[in-house]
N, C-alpha and C. Protein backbone atom coordinates (compact mmCIF):
# COMPACT_ATOMS: atom_id res chain seq x y z
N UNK A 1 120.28 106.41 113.03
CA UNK A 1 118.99 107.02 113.27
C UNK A 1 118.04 106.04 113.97
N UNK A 2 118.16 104.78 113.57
CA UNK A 2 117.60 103.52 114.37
C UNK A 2 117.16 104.11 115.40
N UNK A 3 118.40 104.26 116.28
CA UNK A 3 118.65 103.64 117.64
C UNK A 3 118.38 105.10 118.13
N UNK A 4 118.75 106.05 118.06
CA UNK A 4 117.81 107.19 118.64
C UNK A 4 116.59 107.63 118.85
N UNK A 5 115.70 106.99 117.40
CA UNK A 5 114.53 107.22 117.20
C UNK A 5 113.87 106.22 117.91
N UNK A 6 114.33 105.08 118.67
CA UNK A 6 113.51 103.94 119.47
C UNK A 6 114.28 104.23 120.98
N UNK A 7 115.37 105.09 121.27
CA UNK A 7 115.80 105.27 122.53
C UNK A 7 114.54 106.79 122.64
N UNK A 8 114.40 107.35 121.71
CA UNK A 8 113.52 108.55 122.31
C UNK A 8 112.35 107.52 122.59
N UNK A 9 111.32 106.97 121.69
CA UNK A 9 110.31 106.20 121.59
C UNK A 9 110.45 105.66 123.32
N UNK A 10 111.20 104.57 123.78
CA UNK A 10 111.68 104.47 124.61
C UNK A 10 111.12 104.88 126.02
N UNK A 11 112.02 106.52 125.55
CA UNK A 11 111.83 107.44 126.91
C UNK A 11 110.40 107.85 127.24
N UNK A 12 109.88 108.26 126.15
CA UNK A 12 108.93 108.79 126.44
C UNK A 12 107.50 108.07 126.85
N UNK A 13 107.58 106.56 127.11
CA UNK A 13 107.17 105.26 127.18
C UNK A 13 107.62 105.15 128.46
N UNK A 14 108.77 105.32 129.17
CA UNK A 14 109.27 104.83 130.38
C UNK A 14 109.94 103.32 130.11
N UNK A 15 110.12 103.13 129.11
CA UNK A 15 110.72 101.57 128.84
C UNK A 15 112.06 101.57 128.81
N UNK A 16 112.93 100.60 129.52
CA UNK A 16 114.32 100.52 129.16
C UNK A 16 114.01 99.34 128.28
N UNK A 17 115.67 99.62 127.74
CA UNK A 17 116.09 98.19 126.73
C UNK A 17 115.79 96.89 127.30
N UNK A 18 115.56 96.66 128.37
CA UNK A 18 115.22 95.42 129.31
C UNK A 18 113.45 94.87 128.25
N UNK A 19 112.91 95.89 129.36
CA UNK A 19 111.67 96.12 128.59
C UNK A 19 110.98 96.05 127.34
N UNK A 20 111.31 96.53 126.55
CA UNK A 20 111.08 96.47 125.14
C UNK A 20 111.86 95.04 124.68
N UNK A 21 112.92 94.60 124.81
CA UNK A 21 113.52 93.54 124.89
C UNK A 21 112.15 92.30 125.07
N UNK A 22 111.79 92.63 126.79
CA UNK A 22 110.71 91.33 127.05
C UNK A 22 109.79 91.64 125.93
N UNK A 23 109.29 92.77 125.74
CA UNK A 23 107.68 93.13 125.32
C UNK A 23 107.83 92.80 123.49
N UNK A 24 108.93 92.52 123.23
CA UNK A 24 108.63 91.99 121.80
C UNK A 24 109.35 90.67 121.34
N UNK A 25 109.61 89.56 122.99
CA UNK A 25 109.90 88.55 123.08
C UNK A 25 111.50 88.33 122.47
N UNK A 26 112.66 89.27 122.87
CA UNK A 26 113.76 88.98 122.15
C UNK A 26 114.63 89.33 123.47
N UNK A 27 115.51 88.44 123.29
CA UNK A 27 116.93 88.69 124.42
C UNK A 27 117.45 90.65 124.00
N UNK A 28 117.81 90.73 125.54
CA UNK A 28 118.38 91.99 125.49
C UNK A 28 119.19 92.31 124.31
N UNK A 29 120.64 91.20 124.96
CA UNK A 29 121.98 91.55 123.81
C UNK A 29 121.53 91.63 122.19
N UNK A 30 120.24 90.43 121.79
CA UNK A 30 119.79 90.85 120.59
C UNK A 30 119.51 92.30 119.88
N UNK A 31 118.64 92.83 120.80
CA UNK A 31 117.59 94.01 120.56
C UNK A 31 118.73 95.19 120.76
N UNK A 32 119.67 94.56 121.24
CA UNK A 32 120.69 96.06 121.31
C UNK A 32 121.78 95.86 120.09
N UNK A 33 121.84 94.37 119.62
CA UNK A 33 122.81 94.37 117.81
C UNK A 33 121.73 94.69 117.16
N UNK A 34 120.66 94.89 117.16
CA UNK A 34 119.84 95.27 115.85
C UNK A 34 118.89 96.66 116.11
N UNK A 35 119.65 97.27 117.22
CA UNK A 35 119.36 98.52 117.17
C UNK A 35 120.59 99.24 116.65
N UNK A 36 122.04 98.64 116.59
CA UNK A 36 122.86 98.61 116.98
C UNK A 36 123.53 98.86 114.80
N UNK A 37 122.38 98.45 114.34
CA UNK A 37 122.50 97.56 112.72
C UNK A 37 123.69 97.03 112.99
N UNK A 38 123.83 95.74 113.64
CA UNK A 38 124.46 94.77 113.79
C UNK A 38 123.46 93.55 113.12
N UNK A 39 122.36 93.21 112.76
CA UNK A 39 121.55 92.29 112.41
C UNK A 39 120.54 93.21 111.89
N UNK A 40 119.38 92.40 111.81
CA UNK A 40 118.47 92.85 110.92
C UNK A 40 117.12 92.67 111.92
N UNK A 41 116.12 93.46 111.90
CA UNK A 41 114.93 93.40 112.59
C UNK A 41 114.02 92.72 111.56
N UNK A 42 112.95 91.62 112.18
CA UNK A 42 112.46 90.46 111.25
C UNK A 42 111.34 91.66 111.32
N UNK A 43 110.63 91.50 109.83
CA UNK A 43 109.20 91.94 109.81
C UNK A 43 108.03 91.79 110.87
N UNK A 44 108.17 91.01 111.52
CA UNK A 44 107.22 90.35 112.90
C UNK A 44 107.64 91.63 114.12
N UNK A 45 108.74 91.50 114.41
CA UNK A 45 109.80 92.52 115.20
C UNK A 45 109.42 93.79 114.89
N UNK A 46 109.30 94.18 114.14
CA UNK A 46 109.37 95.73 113.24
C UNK A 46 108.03 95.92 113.62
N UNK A 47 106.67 95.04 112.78
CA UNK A 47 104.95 95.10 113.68
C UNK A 47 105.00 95.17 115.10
N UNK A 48 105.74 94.25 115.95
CA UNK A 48 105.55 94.60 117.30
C UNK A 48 105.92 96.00 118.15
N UNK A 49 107.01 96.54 117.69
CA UNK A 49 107.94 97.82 117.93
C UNK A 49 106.59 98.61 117.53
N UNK A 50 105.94 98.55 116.19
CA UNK A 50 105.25 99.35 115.65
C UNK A 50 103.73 99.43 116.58
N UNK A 51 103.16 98.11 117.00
CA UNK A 51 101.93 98.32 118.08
C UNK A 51 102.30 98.54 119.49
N UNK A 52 103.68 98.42 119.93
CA UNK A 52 104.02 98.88 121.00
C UNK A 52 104.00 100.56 121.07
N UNK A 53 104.18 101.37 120.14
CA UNK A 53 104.61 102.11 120.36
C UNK A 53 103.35 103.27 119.26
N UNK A 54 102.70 102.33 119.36
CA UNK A 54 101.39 103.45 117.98
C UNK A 54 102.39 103.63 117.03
N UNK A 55 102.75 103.29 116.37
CA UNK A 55 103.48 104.03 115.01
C UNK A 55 102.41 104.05 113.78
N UNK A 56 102.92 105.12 113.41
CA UNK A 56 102.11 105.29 111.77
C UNK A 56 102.48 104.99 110.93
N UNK A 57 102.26 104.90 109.88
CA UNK A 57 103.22 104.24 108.55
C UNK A 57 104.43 105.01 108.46
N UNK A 58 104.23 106.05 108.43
CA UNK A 58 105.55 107.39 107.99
C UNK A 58 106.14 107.37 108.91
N UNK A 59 106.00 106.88 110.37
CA UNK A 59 106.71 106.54 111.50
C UNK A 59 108.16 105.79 110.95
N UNK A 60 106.98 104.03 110.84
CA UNK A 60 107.61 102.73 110.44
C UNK A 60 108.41 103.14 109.65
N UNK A 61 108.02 104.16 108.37
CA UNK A 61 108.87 104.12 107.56
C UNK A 61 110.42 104.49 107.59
N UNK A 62 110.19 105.67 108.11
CA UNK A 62 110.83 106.50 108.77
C UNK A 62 111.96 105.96 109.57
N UNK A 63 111.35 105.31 110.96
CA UNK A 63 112.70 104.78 111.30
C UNK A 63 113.27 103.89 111.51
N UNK A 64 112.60 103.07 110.36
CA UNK A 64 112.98 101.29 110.47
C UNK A 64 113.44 102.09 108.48
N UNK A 65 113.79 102.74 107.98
CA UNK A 65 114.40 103.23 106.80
C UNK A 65 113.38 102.14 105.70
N UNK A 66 112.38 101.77 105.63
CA UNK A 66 111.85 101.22 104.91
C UNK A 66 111.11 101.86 103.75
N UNK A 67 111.04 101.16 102.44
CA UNK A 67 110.52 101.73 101.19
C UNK A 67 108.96 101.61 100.73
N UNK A 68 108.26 100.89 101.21
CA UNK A 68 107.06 100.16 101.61
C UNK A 68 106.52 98.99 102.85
N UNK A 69 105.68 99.62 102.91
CA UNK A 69 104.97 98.41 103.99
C UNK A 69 104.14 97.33 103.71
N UNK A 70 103.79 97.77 101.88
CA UNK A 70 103.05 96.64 101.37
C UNK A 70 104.03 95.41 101.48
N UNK A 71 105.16 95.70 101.04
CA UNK A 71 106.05 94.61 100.85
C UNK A 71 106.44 93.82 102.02
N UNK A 72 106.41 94.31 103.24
CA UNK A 72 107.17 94.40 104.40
C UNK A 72 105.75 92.93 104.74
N UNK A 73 104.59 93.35 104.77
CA UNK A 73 103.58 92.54 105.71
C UNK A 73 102.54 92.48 104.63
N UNK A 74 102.47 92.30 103.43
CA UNK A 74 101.63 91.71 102.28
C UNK A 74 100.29 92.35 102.71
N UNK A 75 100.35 94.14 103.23
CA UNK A 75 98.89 94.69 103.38
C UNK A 75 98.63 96.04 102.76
N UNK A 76 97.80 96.47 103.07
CA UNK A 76 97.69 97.37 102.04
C UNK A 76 98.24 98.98 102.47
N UNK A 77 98.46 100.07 102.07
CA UNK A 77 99.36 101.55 101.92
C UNK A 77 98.70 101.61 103.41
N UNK A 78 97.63 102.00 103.68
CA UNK A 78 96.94 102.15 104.83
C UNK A 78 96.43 101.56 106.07
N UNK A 79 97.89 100.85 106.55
CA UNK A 79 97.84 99.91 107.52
C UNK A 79 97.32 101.15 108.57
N UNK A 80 96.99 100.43 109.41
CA UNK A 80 96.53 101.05 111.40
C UNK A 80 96.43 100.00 111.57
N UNK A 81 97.09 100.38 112.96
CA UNK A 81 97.38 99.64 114.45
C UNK A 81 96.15 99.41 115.06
């Protein structure tokens, strides 16, 4: 679900994997094993994806499969971008 839900994100952005790659400072081949759940996306990674792309919490949650965001970035239920 990852990797669909950030290839739509993606499209509708006009960004290839190149792109998003530069724009959250990570080598291509990386950003494609951890779209890939070949590795793990760092909490830092996951915020950037998330202001790149406006996400909402229920977004983040959603398709980074996460259980909280307090835990994730030590803030509170009602993060905004």
């Amino acid at each position: 679900m990852l990797k669909q839900e950030i290839t739509i994100l993606r499209i509708k952005n006009n960004d290839t994997i190149l792109k998003l790659a530069g724009k959250i400072g990570m080598n291509k081949d990386t950003l494609i094993r951890k779209l890939n759940n070949k590795a793990d996306f760092k909490s830092s990674e996951i915020k950037k994806i998330a202001d790149i792309y406006n996400l909402s919490n229920d977004e983040i949650v959603k398709i980074f499969n996460l259980k909280q965001l307090k835990k994730l970035w030590g803030i509170n239920e009602n993060y905004k971008n």
